[in-house]
Protein backbone atom coordinates (compact mmCIF):
# COMPACT_ATOMS: atom_id res chain seq x y z
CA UNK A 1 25.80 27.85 -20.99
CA UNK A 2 24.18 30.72 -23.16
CA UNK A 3 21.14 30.16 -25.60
CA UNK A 4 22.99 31.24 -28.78
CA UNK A 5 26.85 29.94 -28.19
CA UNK A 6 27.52 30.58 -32.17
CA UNK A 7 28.88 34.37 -31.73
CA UNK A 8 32.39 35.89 -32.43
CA UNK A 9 34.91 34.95 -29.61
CA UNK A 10 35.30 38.32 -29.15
CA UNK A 11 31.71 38.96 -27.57
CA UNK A 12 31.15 38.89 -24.05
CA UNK A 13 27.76 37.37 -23.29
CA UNK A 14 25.65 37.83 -20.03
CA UNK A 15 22.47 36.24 -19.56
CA UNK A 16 20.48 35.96 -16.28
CA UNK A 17 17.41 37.12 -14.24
CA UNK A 18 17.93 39.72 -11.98
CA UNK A 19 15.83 41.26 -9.40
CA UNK A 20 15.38 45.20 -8.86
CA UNK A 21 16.54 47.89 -5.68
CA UNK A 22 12.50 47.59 -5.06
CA UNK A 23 12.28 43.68 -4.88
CA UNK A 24 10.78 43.15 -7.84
CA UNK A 25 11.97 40.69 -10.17
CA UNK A 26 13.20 41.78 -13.56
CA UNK A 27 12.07 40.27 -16.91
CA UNK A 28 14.52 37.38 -17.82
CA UNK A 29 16.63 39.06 -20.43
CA UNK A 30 19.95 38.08 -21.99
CA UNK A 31 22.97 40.60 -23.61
CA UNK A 32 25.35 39.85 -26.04
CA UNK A 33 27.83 42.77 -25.93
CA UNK A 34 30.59 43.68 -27.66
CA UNK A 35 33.23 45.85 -25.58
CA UNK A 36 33.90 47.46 -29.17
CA UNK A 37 30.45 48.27 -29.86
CA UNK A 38 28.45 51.75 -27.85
CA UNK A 39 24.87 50.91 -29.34
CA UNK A 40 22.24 49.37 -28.26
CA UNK A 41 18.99 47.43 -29.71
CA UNK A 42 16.34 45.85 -27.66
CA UNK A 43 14.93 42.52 -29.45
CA UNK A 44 10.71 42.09 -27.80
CA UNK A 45 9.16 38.99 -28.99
CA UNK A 46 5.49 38.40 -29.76
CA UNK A 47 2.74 36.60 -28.10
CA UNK A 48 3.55 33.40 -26.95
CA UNK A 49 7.03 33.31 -28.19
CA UNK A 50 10.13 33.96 -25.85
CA UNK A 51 13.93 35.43 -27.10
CA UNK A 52 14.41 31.94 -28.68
CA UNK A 53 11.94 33.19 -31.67
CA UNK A 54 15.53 36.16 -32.38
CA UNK A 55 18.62 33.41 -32.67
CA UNK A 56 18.13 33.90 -36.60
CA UNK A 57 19.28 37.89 -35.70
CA UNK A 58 21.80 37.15 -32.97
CA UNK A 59 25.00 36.74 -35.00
CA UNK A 60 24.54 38.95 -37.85
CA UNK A 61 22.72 41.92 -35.65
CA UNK A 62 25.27 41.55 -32.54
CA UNK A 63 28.12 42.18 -35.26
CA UNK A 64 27.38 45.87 -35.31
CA UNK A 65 25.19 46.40 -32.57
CA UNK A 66 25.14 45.26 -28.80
CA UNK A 67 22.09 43.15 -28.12
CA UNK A 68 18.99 42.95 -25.63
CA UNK A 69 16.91 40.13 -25.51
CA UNK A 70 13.94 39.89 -23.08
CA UNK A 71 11.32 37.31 -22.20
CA UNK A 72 8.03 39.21 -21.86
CA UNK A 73 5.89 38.45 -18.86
CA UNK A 74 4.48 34.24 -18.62
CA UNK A 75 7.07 33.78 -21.48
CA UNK A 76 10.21 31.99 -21.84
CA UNK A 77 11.74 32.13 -18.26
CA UNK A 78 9.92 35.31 -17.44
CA UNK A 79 7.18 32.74 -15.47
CA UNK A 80 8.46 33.98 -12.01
CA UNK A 81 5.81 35.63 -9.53
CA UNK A 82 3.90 36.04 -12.74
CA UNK A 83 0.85 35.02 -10.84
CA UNK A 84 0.96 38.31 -8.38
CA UNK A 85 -0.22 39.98 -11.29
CA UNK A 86 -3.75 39.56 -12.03
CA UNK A 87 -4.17 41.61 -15.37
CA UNK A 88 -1.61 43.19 -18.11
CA UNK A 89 -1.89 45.89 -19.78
CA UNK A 90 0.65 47.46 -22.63
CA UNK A 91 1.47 50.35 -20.40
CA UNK A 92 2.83 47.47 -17.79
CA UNK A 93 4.75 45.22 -20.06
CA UNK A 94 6.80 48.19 -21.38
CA UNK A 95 7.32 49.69 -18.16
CA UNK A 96 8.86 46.50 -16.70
CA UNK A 97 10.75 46.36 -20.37
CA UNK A 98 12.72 49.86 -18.98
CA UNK A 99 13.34 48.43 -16.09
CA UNK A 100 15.69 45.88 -17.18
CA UNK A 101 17.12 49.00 -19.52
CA UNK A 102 17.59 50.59 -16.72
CA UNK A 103 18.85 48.25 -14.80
CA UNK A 104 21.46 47.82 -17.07
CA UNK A 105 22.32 51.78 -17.27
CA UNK A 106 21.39 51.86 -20.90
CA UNK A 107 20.59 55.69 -21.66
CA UNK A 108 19.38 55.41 -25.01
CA UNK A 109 18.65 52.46 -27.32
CA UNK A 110 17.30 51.33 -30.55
CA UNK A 111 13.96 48.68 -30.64
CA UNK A 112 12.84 45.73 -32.14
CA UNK A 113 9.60 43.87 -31.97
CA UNK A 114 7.76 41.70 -33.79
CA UNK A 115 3.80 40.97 -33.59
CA UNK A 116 2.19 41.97 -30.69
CA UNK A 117 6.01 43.20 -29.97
CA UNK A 118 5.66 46.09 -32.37
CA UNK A 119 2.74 47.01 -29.70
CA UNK A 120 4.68 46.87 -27.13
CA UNK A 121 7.45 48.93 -29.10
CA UNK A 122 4.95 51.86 -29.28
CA UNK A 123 4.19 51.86 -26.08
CA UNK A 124 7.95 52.11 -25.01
CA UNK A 125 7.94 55.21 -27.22
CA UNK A 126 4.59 56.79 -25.27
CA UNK A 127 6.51 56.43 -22.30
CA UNK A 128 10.05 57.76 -22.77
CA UNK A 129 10.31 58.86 -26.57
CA UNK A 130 13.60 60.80 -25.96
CA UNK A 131 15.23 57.68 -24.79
CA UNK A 132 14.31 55.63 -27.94
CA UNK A 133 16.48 56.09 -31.47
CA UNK A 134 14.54 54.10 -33.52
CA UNK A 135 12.29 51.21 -34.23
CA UNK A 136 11.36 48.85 -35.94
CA UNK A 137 8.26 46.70 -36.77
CA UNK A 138 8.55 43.43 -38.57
CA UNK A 139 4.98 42.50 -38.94
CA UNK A 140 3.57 45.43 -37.48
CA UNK A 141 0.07 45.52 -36.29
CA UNK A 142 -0.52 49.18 -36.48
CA UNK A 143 -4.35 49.22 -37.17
CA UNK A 144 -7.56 47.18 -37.14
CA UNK A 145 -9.92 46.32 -39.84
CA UNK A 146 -12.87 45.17 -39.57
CA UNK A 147 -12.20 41.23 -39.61
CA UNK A 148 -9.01 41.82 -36.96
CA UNK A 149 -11.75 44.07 -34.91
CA UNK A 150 -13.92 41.20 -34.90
CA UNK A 151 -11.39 38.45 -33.92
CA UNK A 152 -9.62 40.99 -31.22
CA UNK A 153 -13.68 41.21 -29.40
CA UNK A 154 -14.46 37.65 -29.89
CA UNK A 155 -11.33 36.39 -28.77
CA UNK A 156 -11.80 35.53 -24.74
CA UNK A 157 -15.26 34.11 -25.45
CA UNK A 158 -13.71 31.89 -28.29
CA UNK A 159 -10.64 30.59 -26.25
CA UNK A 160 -12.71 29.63 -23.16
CA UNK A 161 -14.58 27.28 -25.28
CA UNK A 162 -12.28 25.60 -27.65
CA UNK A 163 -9.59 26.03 -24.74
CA UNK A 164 -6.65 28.74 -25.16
CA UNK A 165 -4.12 26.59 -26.77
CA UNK A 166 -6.19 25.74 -29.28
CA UNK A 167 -7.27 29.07 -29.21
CA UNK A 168 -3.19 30.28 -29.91
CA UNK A 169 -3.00 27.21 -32.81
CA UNK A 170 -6.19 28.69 -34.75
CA UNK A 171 -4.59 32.45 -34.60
CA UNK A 172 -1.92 31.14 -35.66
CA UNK A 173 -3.46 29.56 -38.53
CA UNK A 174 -5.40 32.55 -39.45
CA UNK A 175 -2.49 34.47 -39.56
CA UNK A 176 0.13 32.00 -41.02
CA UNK A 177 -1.95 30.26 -43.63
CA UNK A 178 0.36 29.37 -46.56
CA UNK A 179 2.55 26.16 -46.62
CA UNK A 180 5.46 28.64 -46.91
CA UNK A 181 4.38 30.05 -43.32
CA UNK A 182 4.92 27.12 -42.10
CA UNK A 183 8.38 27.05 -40.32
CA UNK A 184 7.00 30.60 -38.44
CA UNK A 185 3.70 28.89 -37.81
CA UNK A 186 5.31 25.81 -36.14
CA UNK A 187 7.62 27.98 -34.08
CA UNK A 188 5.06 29.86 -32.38
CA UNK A 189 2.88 27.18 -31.28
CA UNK A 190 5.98 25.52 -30.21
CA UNK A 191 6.44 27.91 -27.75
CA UNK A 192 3.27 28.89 -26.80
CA UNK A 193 3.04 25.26 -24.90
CA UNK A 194 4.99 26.64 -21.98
CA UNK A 195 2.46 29.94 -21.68
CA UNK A 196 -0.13 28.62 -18.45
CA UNK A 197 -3.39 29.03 -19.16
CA UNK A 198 -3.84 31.80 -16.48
CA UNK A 199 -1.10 33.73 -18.35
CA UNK A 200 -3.15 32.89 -22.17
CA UNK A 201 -6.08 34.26 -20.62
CA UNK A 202 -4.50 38.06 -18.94
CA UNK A 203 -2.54 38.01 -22.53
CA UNK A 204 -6.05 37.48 -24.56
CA UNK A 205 -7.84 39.90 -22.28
CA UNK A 206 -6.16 42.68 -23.30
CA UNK A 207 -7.66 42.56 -26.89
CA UNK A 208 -10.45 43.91 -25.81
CA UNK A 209 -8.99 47.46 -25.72
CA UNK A 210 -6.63 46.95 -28.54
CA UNK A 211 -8.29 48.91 -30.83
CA UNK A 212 -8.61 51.80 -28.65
CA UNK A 213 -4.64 51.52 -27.89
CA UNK A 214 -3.63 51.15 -31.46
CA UNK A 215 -6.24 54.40 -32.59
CA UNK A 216 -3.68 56.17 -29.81
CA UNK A 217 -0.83 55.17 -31.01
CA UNK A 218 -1.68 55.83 -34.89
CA UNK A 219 -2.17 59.59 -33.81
CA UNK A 220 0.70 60.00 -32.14
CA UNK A 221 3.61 62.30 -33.83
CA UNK A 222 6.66 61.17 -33.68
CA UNK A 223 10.14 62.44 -34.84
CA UNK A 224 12.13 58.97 -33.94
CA UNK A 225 12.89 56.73 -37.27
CA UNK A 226 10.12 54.09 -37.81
CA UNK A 227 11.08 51.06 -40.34
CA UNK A 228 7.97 48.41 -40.81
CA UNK A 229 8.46 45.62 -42.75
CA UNK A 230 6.20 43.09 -43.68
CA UNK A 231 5.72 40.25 -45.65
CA UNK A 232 3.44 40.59 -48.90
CA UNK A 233 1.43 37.65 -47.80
CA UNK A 234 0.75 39.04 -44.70
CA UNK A 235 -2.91 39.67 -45.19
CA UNK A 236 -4.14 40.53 -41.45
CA UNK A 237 -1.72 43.62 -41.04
CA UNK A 238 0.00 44.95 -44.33
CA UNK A 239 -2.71 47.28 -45.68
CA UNK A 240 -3.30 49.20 -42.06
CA UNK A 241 1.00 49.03 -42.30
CA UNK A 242 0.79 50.81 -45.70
CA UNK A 243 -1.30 53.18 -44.36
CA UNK A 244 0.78 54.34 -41.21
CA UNK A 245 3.60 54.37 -43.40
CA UNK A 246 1.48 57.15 -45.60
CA UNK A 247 0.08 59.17 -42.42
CA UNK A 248 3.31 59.26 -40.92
CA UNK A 249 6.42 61.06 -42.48
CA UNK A 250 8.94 59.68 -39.97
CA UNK A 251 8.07 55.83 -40.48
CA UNK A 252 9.54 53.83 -44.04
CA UNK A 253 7.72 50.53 -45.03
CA UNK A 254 9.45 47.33 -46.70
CA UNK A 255 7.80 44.79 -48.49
CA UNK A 256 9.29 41.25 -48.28
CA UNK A 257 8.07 38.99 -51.65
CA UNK A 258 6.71 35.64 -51.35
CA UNK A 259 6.59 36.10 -47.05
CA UNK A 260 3.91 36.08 -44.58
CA UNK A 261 3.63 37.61 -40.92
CA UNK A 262 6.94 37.03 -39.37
CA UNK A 263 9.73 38.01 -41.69
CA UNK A 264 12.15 37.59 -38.94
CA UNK A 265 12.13 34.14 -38.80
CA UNK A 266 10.43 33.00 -42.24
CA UNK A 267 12.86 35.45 -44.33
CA UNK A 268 15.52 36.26 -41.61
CA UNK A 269 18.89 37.09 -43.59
CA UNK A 270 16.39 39.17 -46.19
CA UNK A 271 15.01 41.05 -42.32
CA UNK A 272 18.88 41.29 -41.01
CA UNK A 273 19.72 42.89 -43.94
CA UNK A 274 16.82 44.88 -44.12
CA UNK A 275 17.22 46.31 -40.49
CA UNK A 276 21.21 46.52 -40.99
CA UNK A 277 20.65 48.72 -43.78
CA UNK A 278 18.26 51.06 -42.42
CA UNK A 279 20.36 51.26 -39.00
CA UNK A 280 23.06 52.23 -40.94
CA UNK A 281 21.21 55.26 -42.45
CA UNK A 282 20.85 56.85 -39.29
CA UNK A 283 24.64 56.56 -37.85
């Protein structure tokens, strides 16, 4: 029985976890392909959600576009021999991410992420840029200020002392204030209650060196089509958004009214239509 069972009849889903020529298990990950449709685009969660966070995007996207939907390591089903890995980094998480696209004998494919995903999106473009045709960043953290600089060093110390689910819940809050954040708020700690606390504290750790990752990443040229779009009330990450959006000629930026951090769930037909529309520009 798949996830999301409300799709056209005439999509063939596959969902599963697979394991690799090397032995090494692949992220969980789920398709919904349509034998019509040549494109691809690769849906990446954030931190602490799993692919349950896209099934607002999974009718209206999959009508035009064949969809990829992975749990990132500790998440969702992706909890398998998570524990032989002591540490993450970016540079891992998106490398294991092209393993399932190449597992699948995808050559080229458009991206999605949301949150830390948008992160991880970047670092899928360091890696193999010419395989990549575009992406996209709902709630795209880009750059930090001062107050996200703060949070990102204090943040191991402060979970090991209020505990890292409570930890999760407050960045949640900090992020998500507004009553109309609420539904996005809720979903997140919702499924942040199946994350272990060994796999809180290797996600956690690797804010220490965010800032240094992200300072890469804002420097890097790119020719591939970059869409952010963020909610107006999104008052951790729009401004350093506004300003990659400036520095960089390739990327667009799209301000959703009256939303906060995650569009894609707190204004989701506004996102799908968003992302539909700019998709469309590029065929």
């Amino acid at each position: 029985m798949f996830l999301f069972s409300n799709f056209t009849t005439s999509m063939k889903e596959k969902t599963g976890t697979f394991h690799s020529e090397s032995n090494e298990q692949l992220l969980h990950f789920e398709t919904h392909q349509n034998s019509d449709i040549d494109q691809w685009l690769l849906l990446i969660h954030g931190a602490g959600g799993s692919s349950r966070t896209w099934k607002r995007q999974i009718v209206e996207l999959g009508a035009d576009y064949n969809l990829l939907v992975v749990d990132l390591p500790g998440h969702g089903k992706s909890t398998a021999n998570s524990d032989q890995f002591p540490t993450y980094t970016f540079h891992f998480i998106a490398d294991r991410i092209w393993n399932v696209i190449d597992h699948l004998k995808i050559h080229k494919i458009h991206i999605i992420g949301v949150s830390v995903g948008t992160i991880i999106c970047l670092q899928m473009r360091q890696l193999q840029p010419d395989r990549i045709l575009s992406v996209i960043m709902p709630g795209a953290i880009v750059k930090l200020n001062t107050k996200l600089k703060t949070i990102a060093s204090l943040s191991l110390g402060l979970a090991r002392i209020i505990g890292y689910h409570n930890f999760y819940k407050l960045s949640a809050r900090i992020m998500m204030p507004r009553s109309n954040h609420k539904k996005s708020r809720d979903v997140f700690i919702k499924e942040s209650k199946t994350l272990s606390k060994n796999e809180f504290k290797k996600w956690t750790a690797m804010y220490y060196n965010l800032n240094k990752t992200l300072i890469e990443f804002f420097n890097t040229t790119s020719s591939i089509p970059h869409l952010l779009i963020m909610g107006s009330q999104d008052h951790l990450f729009l401004e350093p958004a506004k300003d990659y959006a400036i520095h960089h000629a390739n990327a667009d930026i799209e301000v959703v009214h009256n939303c906060g951090h995650v569009v894609s769930i707190e204004k989701a037909q506004k996102f799908n239509s968003i992302c539909l529309q700019f998709l469309k520009t590029l065929s």
